[in-house]
C-alpha atoms as a PDB file:
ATOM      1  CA  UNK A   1      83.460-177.226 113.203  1.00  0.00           C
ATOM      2  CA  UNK A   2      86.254-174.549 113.974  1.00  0.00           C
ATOM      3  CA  UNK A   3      88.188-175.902 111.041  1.00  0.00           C
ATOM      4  CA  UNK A   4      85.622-174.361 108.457  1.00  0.00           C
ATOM      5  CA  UNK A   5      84.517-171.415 110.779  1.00  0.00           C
ATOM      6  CA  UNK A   6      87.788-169.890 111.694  1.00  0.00           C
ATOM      7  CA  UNK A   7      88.676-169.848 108.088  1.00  0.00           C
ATOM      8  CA  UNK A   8      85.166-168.571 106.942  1.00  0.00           C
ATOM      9  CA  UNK A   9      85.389-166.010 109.177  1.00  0.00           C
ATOM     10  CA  UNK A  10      88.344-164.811 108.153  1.00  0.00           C
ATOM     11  CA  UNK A  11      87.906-164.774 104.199  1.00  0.00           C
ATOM     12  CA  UNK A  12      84.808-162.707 104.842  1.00  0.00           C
ATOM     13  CA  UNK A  13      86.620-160.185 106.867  1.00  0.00           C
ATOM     14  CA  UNK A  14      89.467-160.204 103.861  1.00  0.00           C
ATOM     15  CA  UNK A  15      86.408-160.142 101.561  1.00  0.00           C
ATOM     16  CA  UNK A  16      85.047-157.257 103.551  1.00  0.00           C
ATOM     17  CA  UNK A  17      88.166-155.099 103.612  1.00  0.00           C
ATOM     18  CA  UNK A  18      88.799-155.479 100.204  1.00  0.00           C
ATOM     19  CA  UNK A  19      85.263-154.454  99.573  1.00  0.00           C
ATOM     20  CA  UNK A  20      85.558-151.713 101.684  1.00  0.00           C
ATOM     21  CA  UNK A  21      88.958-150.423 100.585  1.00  0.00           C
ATOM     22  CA  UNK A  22      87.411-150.958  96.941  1.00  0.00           C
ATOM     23  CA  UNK A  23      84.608-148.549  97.675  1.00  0.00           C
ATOM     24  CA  UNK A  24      87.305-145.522  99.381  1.00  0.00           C
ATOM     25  CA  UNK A  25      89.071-145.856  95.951  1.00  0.00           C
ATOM     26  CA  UNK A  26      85.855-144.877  94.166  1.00  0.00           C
ATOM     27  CA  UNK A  27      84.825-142.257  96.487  1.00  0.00           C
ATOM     28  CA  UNK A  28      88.384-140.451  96.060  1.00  0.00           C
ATOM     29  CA  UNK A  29      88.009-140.665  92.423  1.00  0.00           C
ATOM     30  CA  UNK A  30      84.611-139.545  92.577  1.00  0.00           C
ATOM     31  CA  UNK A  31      85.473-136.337  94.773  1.00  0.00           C
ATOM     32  CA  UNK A  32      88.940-135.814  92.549  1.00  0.00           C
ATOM     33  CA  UNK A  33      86.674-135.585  89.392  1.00  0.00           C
ATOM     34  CA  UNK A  34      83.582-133.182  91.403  1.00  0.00           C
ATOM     35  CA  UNK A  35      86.835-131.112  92.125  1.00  0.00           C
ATOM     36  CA  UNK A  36      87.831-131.101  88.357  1.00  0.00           C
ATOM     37  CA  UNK A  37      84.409-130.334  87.573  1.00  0.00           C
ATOM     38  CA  UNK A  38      83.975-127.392  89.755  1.00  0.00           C
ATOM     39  CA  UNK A  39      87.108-125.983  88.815  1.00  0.00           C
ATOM     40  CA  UNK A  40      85.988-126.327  85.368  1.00  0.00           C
ATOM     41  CA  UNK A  41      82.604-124.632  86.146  1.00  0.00           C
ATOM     42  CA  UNK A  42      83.977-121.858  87.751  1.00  0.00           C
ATOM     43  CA  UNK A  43      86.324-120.902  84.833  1.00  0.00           C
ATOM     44  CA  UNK A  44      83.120-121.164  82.135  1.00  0.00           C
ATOM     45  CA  UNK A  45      81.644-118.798  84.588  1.00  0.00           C
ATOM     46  CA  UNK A  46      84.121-116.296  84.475  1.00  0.00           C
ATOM     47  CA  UNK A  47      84.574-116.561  80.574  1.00  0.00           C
ATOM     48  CA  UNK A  48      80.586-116.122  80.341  1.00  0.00           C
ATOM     49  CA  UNK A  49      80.873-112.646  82.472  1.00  0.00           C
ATOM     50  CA  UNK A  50      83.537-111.886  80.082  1.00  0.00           C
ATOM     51  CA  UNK A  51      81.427-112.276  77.284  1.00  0.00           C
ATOM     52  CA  UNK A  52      78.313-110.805  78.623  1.00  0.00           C
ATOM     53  CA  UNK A  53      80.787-107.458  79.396  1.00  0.00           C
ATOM     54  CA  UNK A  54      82.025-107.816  76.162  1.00  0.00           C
ATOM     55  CA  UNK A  55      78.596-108.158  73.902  1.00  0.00           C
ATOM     56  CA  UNK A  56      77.386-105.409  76.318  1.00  0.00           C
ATOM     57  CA  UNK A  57      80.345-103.086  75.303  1.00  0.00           C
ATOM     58  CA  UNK A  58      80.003-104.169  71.805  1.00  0.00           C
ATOM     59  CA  UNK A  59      76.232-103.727  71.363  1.00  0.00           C
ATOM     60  CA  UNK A  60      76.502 -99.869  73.140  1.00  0.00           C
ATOM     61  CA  UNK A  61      73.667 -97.815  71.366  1.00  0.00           C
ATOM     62  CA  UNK A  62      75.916 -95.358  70.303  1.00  0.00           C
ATOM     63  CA  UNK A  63      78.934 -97.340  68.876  1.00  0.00           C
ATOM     64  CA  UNK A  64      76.117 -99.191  66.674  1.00  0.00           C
ATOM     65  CA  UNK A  65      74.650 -95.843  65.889  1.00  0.00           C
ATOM     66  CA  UNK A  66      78.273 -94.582  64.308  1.00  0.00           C
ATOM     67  CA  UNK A  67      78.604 -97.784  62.517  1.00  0.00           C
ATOM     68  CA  UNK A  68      74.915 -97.573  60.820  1.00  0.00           C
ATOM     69  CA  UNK A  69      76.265 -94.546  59.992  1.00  0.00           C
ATOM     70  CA  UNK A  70      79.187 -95.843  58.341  1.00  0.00           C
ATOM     71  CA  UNK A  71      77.857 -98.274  56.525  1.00  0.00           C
ATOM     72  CA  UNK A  72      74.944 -96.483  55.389  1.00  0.00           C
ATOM     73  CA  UNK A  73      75.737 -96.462  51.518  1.00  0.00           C
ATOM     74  CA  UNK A  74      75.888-100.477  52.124  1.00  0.00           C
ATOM     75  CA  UNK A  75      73.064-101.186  54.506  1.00  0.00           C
ATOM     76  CA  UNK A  76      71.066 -98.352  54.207  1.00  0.00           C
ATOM     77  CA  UNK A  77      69.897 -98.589  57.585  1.00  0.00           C
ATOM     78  CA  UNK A  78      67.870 -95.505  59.177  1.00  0.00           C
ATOM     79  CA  UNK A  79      66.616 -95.170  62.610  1.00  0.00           C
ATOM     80  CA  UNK A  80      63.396 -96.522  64.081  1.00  0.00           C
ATOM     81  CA  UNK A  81      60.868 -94.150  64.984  1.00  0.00           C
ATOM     82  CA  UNK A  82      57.181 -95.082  66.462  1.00  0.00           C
ATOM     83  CA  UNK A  83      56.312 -94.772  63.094  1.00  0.00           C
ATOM     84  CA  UNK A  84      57.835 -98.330  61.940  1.00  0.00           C
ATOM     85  CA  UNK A  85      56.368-100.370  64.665  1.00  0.00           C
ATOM     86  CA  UNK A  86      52.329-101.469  63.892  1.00  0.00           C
ATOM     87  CA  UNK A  87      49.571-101.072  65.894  1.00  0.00           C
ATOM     88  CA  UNK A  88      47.773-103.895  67.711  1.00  0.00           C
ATOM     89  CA  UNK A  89      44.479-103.689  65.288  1.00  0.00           C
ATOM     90  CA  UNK A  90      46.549-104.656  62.526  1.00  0.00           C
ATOM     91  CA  UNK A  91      47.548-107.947  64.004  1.00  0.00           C
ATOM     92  CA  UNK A  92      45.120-111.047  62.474  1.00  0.00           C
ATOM     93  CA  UNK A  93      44.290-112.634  65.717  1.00  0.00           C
ATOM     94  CA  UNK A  94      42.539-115.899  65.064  1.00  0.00           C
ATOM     95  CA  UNK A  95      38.944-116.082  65.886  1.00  0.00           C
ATOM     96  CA  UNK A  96      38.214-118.412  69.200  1.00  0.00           C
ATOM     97  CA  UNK A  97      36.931-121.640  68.133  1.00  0.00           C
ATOM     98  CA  UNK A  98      33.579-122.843  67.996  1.00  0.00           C
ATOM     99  CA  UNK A  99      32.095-125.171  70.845  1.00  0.00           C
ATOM    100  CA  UNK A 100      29.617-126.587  69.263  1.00  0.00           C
ATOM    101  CA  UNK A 101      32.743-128.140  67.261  1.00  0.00           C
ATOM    102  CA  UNK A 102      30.328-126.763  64.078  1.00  0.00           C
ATOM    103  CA  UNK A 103      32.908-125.173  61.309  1.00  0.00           C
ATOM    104  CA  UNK A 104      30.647-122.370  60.111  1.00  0.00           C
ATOM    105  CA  UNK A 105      31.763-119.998  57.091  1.00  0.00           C
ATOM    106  CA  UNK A 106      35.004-118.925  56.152  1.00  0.00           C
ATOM    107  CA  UNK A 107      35.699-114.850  56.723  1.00  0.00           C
ATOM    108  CA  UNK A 108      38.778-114.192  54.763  1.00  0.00           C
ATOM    109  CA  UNK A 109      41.781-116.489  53.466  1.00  0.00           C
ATOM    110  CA  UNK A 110      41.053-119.503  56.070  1.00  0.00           C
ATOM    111  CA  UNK A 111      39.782-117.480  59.125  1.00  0.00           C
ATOM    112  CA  UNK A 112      36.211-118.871  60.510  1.00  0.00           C
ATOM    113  CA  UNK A 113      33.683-116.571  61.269  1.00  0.00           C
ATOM    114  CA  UNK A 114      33.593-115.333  64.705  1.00  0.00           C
ATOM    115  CA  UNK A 115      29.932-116.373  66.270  1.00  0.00           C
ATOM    116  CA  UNK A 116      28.580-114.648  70.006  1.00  0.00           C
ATOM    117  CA  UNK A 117      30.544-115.830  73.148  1.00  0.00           C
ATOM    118  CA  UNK A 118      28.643-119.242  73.599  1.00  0.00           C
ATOM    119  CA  UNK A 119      29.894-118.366  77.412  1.00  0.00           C
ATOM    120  CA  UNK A 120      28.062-115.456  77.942  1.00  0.00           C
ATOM    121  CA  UNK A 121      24.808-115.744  79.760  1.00  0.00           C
ATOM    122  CA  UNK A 122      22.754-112.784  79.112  1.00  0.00           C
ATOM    123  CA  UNK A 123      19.151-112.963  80.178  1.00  0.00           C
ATOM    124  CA  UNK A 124      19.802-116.149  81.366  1.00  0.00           C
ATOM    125  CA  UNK A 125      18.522-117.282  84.457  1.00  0.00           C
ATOM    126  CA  UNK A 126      19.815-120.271  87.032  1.00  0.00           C
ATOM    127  CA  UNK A 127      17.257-122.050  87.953  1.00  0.00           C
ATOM    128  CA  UNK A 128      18.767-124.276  90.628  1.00  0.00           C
ATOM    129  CA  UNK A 129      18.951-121.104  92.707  1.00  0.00           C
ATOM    130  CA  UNK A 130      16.326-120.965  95.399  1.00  0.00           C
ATOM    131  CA  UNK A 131      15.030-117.137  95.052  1.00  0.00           C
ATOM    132  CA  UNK A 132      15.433-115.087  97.900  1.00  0.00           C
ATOM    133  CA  UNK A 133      11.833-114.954 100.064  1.00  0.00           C
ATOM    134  CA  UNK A 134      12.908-111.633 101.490  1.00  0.00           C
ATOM    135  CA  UNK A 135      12.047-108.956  98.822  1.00  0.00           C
ATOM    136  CA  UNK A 136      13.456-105.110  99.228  1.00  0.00           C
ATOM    137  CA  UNK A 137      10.074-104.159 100.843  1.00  0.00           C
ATOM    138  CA  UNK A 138      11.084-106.221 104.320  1.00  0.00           C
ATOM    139  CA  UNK A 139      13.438-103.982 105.090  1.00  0.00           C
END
């Protein structure tokens, strides 16, 4: 019986160390390349500050000012005023859709027509509600 335990024994504790001297390899390697990687993190980092400072200087209001300037007989670029910009009636919002899932007319160029609030509850009672016993007259 000691001839194959003895033996046994010790090819699983050979098995075991090379197992476990397998898995330190792979942790170093793991760690060297989490190194590499933060090294390599930090420097895209710095470049990225470098170009945020840079497009910051770049797009100054001023320095693009002087070149519209410039280049005004090629671009033709003027400055915006409040004038350019619309106002918020001009913009087609879509009507809400319909919950009765009918289509109804077209208004316009694909736009259906916009119908009451379905939601709204005016003159419209809840019934379920127990009315209040106490009228204004009891106090």
């Amino acid at each position: 019986m000691r001839l194959i335990f003895y033996p046994g024994a010790v090819a699983l504790v050979v098995g075991l160390a090379y197992w476990a001297y397998d898995e330190s390899l792979q942790t170093r390697d793991a760690r060297a390349e989490v190194r590499q990687l933060n090294r390599d993190i930090r420097g895209l980092k710095s470049s990225l500050v470098l170009q945020r400072a840079e497009w910051a200087y770049l797009n100054r209001p001023e320095r693009l000012r002087d070149l519209a300037d410039l280049n005004f007989g090629v671009l033709g670029l003027m400055p915006m005023t409040g004038d350019d910009l619309g106002r918020v009636a001009e913009v087609p919002f879509p009507a809400p859709p319909d919950l009765d899932g009918s289509e109804g007319e077209a208004e316009g160029p694909g736009l259906p027509v916009a119908r009451a609030d379905p939601l709204r509850l005016d003159g419209v009672r809840d019934t379920a509600a127990p009315q209040d016993p106490i009228s204004d007259e009891d106090w």
